[in-house]
Protein backbone atom coordinates (compact mmCIF):
# COMPACT_ATOMS: atom_id res chain seq x y z
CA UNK A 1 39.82 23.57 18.20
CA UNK A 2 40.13 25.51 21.17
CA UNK A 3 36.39 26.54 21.63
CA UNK A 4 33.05 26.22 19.45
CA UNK A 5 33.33 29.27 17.41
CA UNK A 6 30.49 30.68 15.16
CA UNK A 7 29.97 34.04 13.31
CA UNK A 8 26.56 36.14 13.80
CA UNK A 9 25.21 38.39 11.75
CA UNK A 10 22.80 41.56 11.76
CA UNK A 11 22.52 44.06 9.31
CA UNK A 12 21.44 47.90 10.18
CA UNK A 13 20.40 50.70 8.17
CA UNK A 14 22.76 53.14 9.45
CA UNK A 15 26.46 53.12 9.80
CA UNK A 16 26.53 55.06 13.81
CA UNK A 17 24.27 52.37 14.68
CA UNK A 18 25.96 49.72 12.92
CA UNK A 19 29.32 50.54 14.82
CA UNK A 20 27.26 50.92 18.19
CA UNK A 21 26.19 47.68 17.91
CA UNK A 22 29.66 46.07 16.98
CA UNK A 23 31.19 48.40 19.79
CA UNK A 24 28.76 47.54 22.40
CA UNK A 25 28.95 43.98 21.90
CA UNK A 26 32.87 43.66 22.23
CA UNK A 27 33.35 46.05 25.28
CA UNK A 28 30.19 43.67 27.09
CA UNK A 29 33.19 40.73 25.81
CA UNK A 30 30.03 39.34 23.94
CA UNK A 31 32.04 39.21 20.89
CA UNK A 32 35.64 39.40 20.60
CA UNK A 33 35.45 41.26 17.17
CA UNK A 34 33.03 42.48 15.11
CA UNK A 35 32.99 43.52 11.30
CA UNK A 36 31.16 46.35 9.74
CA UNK A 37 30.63 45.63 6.04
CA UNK A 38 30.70 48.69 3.85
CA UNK A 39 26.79 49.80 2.58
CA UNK A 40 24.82 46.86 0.64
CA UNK A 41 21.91 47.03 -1.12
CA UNK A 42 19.13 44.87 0.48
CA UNK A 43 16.33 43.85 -1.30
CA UNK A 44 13.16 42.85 0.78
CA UNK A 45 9.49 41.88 1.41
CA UNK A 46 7.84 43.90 4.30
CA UNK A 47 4.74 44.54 5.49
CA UNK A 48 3.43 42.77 1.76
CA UNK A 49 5.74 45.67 0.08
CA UNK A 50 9.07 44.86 -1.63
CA UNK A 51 11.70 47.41 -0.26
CA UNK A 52 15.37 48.42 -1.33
CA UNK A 53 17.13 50.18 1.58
CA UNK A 54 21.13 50.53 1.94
CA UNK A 55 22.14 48.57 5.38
CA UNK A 56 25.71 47.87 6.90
CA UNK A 57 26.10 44.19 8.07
CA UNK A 58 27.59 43.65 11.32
CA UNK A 59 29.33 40.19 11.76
CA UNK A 60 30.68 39.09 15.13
CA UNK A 61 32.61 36.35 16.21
CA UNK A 62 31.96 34.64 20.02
CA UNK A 63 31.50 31.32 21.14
CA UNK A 64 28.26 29.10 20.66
CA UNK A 65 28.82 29.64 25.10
CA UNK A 66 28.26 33.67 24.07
CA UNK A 67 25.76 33.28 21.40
CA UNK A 68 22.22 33.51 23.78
CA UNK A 69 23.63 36.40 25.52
CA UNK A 70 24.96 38.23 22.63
CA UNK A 71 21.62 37.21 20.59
CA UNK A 72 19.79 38.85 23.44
CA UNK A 73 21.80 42.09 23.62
CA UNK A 74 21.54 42.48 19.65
CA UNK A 75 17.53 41.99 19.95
CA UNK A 76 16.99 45.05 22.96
CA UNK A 77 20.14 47.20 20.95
CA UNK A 78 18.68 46.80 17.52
CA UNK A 79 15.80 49.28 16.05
CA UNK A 80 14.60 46.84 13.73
CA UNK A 81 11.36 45.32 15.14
CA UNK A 82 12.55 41.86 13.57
CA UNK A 83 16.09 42.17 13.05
CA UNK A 84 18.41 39.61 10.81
CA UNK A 85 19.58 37.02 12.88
CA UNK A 86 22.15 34.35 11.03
CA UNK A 87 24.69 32.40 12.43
CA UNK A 88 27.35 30.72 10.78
CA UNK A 89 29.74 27.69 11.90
CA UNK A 90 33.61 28.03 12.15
CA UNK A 91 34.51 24.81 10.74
CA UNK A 92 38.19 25.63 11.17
CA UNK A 93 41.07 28.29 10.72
CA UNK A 94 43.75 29.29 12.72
CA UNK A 95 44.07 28.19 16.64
CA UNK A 96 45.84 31.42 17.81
CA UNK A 97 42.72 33.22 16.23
CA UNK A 98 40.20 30.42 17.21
CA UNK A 99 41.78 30.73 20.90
CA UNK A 100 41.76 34.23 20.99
CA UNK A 101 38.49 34.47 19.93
CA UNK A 102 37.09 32.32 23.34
CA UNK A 103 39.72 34.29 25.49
CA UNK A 104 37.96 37.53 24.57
CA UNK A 105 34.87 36.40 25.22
CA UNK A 106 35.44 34.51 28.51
CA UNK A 107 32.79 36.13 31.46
CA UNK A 108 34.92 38.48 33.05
């Protein structure tokens, strides 16, 4: 496999800021793609309240290399105060794709 590839996800509760933080993330080359999942319903405990809000999750793929700095951009982007963080293995697919994938998001 060309490089250690993951997928990290946020979600957002509205779809401007949902494709400013996708956007943002690939033109800093701290992704080399990101996907904007149409509106979900997410179903949570806050503050000791259940909540039901509509959110757009964001899913980028980098390198585990990327990850801290992207993870760090998301954090001081995001208006959550505690935002989703997940990240997700690539445990294979195609090596163009993989490739491209760390050629994208190789420092400038």
């Amino acid at each position: 496999m060309p490089a250690d590839i993951v997928i990290a996800q946020t979600t957002i509760d509205d779809e401007g800021r949902a494709e400013a933080l996708a956007r943002g993330a690939v033109e800093a080359r701290l992704a080399a793609c990101a996907h904007i999942d149409p509106p979900l319903k997410a179903v949570y405990r806050w503050q000791g309240a259940v909540q039901a809000e509509r959110e757009w999750r964001i899913s980028y793929k980098t390198t585990r290399d990327r990850l801290p700095a992207l993870a760090e951009w998301v954090a001081s982007a995001h208006a959550y105060e505690v935002p989703e963080w997940i990240v997700l293995p690539v445990d294979g697919g195609s090596e163009a794709y993989l490739r491209w994938v760390a050629e994208e998001t190789a420092d400038a």
